[in-house]
Protein backbone atom coordinates (compact mmCIF):
# COMPACT_ATOMS: atom_id res chain seq x y z
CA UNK A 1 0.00 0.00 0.00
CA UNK A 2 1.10 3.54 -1.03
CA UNK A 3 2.07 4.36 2.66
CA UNK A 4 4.61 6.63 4.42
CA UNK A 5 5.40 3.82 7.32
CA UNK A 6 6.12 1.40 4.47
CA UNK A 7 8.17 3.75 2.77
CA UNK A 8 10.10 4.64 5.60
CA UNK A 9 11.86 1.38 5.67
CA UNK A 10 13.37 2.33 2.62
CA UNK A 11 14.08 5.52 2.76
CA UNK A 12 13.01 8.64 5.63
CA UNK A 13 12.77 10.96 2.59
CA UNK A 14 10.77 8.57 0.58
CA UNK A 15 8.43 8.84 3.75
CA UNK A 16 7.96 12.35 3.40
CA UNK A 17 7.00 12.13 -0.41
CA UNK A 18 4.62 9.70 0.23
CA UNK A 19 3.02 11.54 3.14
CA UNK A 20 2.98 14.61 0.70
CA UNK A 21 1.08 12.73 -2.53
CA UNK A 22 -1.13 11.34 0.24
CA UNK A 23 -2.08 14.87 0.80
CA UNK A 24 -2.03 16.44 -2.28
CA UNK A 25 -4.45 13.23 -3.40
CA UNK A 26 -6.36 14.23 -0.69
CA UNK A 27 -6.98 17.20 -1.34
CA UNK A 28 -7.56 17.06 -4.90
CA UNK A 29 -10.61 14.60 -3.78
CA UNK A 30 -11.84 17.13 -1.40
CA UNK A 31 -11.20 20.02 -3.53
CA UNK A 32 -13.71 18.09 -6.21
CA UNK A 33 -16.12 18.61 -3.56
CA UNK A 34 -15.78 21.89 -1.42
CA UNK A 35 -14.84 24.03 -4.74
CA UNK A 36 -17.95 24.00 -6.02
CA UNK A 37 -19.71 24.13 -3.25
CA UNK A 38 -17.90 27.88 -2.05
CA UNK A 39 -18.90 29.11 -5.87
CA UNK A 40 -22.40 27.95 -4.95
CA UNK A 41 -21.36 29.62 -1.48
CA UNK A 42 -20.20 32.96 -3.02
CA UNK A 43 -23.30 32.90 -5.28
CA UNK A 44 -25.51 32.38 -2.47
CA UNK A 45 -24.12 35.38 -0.55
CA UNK A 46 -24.45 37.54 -3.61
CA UNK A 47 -28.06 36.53 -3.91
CA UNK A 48 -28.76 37.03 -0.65
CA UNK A 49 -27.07 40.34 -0.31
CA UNK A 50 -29.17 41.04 -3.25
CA UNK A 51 -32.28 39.70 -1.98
CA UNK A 52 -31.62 41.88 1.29
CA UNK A 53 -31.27 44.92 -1.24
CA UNK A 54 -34.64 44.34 -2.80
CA UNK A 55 -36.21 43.82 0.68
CA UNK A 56 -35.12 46.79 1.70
CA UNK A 57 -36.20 48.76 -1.16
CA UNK A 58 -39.64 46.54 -0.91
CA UNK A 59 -39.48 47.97 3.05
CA UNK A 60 -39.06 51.72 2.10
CA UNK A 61 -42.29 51.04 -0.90
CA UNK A 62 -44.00 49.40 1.78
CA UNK A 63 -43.46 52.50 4.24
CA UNK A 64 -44.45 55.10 1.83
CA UNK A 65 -47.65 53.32 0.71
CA UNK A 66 -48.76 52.94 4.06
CA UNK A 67 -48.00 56.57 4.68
CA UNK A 68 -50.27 57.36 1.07
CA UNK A 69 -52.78 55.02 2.30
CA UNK A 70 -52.99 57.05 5.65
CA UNK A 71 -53.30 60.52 4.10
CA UNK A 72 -55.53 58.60 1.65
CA UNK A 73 -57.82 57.66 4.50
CA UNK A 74 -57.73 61.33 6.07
CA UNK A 75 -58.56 62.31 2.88
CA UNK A 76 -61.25 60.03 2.61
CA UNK A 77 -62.80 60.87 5.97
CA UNK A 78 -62.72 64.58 5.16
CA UNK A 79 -64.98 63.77 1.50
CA UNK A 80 -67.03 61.64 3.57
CA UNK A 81 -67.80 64.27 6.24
CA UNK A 82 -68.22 66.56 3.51
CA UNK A 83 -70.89 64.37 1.59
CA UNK A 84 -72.78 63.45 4.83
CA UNK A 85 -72.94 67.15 5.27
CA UNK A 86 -74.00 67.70 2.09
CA UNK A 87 -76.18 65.15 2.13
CA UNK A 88 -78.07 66.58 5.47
CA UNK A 89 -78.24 69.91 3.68
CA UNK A 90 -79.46 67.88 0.18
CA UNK A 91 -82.05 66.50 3.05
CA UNK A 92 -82.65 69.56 4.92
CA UNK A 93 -83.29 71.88 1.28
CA UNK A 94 -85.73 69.00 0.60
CA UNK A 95 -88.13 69.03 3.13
CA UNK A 96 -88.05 73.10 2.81
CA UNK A 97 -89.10 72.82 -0.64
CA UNK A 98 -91.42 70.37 0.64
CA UNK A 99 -93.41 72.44 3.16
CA UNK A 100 -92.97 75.42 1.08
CA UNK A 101 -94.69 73.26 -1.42
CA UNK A 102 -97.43 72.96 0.98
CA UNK A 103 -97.70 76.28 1.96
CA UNK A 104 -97.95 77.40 -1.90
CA UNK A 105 -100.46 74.71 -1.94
CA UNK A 106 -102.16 76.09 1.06
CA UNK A 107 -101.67 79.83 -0.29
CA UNK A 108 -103.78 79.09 -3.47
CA UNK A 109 -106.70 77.87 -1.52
CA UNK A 110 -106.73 81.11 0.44
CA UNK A 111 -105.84 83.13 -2.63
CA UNK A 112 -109.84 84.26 -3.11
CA UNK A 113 -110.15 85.11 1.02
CA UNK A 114 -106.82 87.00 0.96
CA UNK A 115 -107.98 89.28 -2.23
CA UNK A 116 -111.10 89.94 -0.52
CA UNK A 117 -109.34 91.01 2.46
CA UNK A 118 -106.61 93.02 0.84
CA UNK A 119 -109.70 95.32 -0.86
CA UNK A 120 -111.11 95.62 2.55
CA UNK A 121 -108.01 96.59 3.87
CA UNK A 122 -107.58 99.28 0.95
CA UNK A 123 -111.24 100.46 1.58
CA UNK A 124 -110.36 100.69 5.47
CA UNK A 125 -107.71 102.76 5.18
CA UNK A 126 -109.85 105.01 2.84
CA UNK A 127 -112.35 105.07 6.79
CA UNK A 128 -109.24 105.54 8.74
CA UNK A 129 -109.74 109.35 9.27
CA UNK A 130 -113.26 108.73 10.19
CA UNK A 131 -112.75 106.17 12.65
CA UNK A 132 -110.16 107.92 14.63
CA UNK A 133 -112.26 111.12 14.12
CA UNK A 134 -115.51 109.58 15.66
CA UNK A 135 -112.78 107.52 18.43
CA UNK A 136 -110.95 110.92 19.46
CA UNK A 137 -114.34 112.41 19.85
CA UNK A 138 -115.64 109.86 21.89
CA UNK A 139 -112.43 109.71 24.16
CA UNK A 140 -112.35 113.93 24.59
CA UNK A 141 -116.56 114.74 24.95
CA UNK A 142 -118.63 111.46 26.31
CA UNK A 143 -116.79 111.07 29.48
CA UNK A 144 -119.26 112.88 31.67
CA UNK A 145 -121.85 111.03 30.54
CA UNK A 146 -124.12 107.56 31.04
CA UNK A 147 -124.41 104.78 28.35
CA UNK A 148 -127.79 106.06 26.44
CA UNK A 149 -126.50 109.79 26.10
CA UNK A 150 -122.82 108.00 25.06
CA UNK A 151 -124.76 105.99 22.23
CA UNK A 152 -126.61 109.17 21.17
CA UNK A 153 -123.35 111.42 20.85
CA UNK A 154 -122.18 108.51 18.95
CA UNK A 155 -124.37 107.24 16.67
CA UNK A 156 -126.08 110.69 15.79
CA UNK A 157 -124.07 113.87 16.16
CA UNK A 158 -120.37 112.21 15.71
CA UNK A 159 -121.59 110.53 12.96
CA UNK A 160 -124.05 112.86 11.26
CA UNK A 161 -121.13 115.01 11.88
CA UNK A 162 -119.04 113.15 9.51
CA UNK A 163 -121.61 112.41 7.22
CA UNK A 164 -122.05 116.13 6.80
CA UNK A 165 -118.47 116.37 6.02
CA UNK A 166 -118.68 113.30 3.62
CA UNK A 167 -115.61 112.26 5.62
CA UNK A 168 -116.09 107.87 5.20
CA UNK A 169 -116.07 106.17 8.23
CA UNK A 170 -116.98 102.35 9.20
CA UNK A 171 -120.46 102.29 9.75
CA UNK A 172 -120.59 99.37 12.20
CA UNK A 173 -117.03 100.39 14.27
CA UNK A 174 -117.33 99.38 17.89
CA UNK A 175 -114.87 101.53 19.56
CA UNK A 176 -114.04 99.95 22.61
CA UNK A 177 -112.42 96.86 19.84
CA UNK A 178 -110.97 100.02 17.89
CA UNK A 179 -109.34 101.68 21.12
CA UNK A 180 -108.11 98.47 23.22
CA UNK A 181 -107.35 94.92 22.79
CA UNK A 182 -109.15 92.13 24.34
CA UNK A 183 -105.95 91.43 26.45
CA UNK A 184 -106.02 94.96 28.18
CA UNK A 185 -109.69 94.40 28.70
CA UNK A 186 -108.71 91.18 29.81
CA UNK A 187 -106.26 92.61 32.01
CA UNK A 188 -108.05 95.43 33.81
CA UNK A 189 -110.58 92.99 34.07
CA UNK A 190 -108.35 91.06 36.92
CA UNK A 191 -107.84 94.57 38.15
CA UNK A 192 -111.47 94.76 39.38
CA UNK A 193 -112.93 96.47 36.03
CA UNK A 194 -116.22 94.99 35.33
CA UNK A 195 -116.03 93.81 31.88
CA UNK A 196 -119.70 95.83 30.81
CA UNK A 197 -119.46 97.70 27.56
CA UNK A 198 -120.03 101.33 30.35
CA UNK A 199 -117.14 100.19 32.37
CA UNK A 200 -114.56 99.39 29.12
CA UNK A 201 -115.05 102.82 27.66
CA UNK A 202 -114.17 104.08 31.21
CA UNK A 203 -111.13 102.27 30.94
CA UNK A 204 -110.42 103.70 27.49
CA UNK A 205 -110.83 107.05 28.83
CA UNK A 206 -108.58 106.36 32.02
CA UNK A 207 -105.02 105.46 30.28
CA UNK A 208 -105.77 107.19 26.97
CA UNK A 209 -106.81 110.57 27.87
CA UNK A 210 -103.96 113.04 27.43
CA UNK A 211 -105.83 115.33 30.39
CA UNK A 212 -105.41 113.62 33.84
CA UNK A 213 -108.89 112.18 34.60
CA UNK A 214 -111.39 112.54 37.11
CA UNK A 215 -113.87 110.34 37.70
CA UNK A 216 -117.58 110.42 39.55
CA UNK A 217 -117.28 107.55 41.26
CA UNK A 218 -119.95 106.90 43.92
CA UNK A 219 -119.70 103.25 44.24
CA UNK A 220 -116.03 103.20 44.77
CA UNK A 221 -115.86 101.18 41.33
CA UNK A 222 -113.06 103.79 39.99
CA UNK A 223 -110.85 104.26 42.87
CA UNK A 224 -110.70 100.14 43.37
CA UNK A 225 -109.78 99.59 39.76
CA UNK A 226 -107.15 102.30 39.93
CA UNK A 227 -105.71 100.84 43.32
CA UNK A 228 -105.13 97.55 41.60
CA UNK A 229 -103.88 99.20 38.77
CA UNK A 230 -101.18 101.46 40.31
CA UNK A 231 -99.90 99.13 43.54
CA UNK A 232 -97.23 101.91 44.30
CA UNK A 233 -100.70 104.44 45.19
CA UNK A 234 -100.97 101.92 48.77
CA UNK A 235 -97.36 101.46 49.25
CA UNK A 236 -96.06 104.71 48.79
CA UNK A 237 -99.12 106.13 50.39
CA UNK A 238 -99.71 108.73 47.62
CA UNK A 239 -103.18 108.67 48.18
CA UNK A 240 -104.41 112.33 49.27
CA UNK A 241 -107.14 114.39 49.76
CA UNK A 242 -107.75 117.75 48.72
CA UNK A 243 -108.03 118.75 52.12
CA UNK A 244 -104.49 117.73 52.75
CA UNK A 245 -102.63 121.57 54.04
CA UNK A 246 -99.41 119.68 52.85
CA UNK A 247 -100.67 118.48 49.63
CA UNK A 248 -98.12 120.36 47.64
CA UNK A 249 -95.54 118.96 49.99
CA UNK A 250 -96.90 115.58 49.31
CA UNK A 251 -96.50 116.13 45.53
CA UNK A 252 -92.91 116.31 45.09
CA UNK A 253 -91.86 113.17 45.43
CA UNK A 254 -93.93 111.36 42.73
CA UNK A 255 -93.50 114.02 40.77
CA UNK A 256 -90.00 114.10 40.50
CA UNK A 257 -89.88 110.45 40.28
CA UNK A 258 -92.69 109.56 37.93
CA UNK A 259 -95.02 108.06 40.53
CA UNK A 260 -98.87 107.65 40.52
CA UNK A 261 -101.19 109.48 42.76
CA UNK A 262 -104.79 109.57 43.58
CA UNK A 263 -106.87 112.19 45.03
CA UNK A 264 -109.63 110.75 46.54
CA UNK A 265 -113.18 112.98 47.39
CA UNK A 266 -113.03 115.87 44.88
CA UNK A 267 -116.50 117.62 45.54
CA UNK A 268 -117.75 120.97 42.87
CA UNK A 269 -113.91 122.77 43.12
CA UNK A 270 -110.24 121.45 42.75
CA UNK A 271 -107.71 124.01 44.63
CA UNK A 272 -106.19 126.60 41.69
CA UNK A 273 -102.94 125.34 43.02
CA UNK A 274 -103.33 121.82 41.04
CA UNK A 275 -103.90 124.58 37.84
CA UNK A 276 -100.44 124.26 36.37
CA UNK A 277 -100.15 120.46 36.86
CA UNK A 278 -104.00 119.94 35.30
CA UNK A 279 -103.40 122.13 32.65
CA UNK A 280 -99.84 120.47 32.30
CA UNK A 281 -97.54 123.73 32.28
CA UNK A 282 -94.41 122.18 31.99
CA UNK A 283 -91.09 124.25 32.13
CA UNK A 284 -87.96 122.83 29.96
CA UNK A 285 -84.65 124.41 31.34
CA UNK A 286 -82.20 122.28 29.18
CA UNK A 287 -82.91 118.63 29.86
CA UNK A 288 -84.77 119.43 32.99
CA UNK A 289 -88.63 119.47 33.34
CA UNK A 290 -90.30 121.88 35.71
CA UNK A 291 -93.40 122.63 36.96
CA UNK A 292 -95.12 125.74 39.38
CA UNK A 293 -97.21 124.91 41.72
CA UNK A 294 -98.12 128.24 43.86
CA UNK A 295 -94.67 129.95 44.75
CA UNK A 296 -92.72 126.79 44.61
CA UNK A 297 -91.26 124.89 41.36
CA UNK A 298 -91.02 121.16 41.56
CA UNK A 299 -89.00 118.44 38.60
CA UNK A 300 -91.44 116.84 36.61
CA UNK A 301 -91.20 113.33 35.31
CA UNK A 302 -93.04 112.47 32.10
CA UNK A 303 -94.41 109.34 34.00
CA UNK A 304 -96.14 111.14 36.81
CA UNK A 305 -99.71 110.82 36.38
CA UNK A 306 -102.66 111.81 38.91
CA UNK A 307 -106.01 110.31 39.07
CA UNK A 308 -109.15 112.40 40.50
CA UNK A 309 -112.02 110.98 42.35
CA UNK A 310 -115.99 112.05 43.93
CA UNK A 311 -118.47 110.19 45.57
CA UNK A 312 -121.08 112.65 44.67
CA UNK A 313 -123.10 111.36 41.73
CA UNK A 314 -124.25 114.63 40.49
CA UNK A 315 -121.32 116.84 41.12
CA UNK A 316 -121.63 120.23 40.00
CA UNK A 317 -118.18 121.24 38.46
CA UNK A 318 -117.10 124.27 36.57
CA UNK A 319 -117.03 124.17 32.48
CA UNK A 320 -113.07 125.63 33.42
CA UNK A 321 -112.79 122.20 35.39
CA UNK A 322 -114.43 120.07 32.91
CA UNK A 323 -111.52 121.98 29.99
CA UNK A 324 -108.69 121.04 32.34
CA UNK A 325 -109.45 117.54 32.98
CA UNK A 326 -111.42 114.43 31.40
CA UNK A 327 -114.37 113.86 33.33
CA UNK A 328 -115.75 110.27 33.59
CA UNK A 329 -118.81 108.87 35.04
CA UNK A 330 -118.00 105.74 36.76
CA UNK A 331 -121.54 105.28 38.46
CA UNK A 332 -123.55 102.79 38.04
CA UNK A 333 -127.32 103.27 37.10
């Protein structure tokens, strides 16, 4: 056998040849075998390295379509906000054109009442001046008297008046619905005004006289309505009588401050003091409103106002008294 122990009995250098073919046979066997399998090595790595590469660049795609697909998703959201908004209004525009539909639907059917009540209106404006004629006439002159001589100063001389004139006027106009509305009525009506067609024009006459009114009132129906009315009268005790020595005293303070006040038990005179304030002399020094009363001048407030009272029922008062003031007949016959 091709050996370096047998050769060595020959020859020590014959030894080391044979140990060296041994090798070099050796490892021309195993470099049959390991040779190709570093090229397959070395092609491997190259492979993988460029493998790696591509995964990379597939990472960094990866990455920025994620990143698209989140802006795309914001975006998304925003459009669909947008059309669910739009949508609502798309929604909310319908049923307006819907109901407006309706309406115009409605609107037709009253097209033939509204027509008739637009030439009414036209032909009431035409009786406007007549109706506030006749209503300023009633509110200035019937005052002092009862129901039947009201309806005859009315319906006769007011409007035969105006008829005379050929001014046009409504020929069925019930004042009291002309002057007020049915939730004053309504109103004084809780005050303790009987709700009687008398006691109404009363009531008309009270709050829209421009003269301060005073009222026969034997049956305490007037001064109880007016109490009611004007709660300060009670609590601020500015409730007086003509008697009063400090009555001018007692003035100043609700005149100055716009404060009611009631003067309770007129009888045939008023005291020429009150003169100025019934016949509403007011004195303007630069924003200030003044007013006499005997020696003495007192600030006036716009929303002072005075109510006058009697018990007699057939008081017996000046025509001077009657021009200064609005007389009323509260009593009931």
């Amino acid at each position: 056998m091709f050996h370096g122990d047998v050769a060595k009995g020959a020859s020590s250098a014959l030894q080391g040849i044979t140990n060296w073919c041994r090798a070099m046979s050796d490892y021309t066997k195993a470099s049959k075998i390991v040779k190709p399998k570093l090229l397959l090595l070395t092609k491997k790595e190259a492979e993988l390295k460029e493998a790696e590469n591509q995964l990379e660049q597939a990472k960094n795609e990866l990455e920025a379509v994620i990143k698209k697909k989140a802006e795309l998703d914001d975006m998304y959201a925003e459009k669909q906000a947008v059309k669910e908004k739009m949508q609502a209004d798309a929604n909310k525009l319908k049923r307006k054109m819907d109901q407006a539909t309706k309406l115009i639907d409605s609107l037709a059917d009253n097209k033939v009442r509204w027509t008739e009540s637009s030439r009414e209106f036209a032909a009431q404006k035409i009786r406007l001046a007549g109706d506030v004629a006749k209503a300023s006439a009633f509110v200035s002159y019937v005052g002092p008297f009862n129901s039947e001589f009201r309806n005859l100063l009315e319906n006769e001389y007011f409007q035969g008046d105006l008829e005379a004139k050929q001014i046009p006027y409504s020929e069925n106009l019930k004042l009291t619905q002309f002057l007020v509305d049915e939730s004053t009525v309504g109103e004084w009506n809780m005050q303790g005004l009987p709700n009687d067609e008398l006691s109404v024009q009363n009531g008309i006459m009270v709050t829209r006289s421009s003269r301060f009114p005073l009222m026969i009132d034997p049956q305490s129906q007037a001064i109880n309505w007016i109490k009611n009315r004007e709660k300060e009268l009670e609590e601020y005790k500015y409730i007086f009588q003509l008697t009063n020595p400090n009555l001018r005293d007692a003035l100043k303070l609700p005149l100055m401050d716009g404060m009611p006040v009631l003067i309770e038990n007129v009888e045939n005179e008023v005291d020429v003091m009150l003169d100025p304030l019934l016949e509403k002399q007011i004195i303007v020094k630069g924003r200030t409103k003044l007013i006499a009363l005997g020696d003495q001048q007192f600030d006036y407030h716009d929303n002072f106002r005075m109510y006058m009272t009697s018990r007699l029922p057939i008081p017996h008062w000046s025509p001077e008294l009657a021009a200064k003031t609005t007389i009323i007949d509260f009593a009931v016959t």
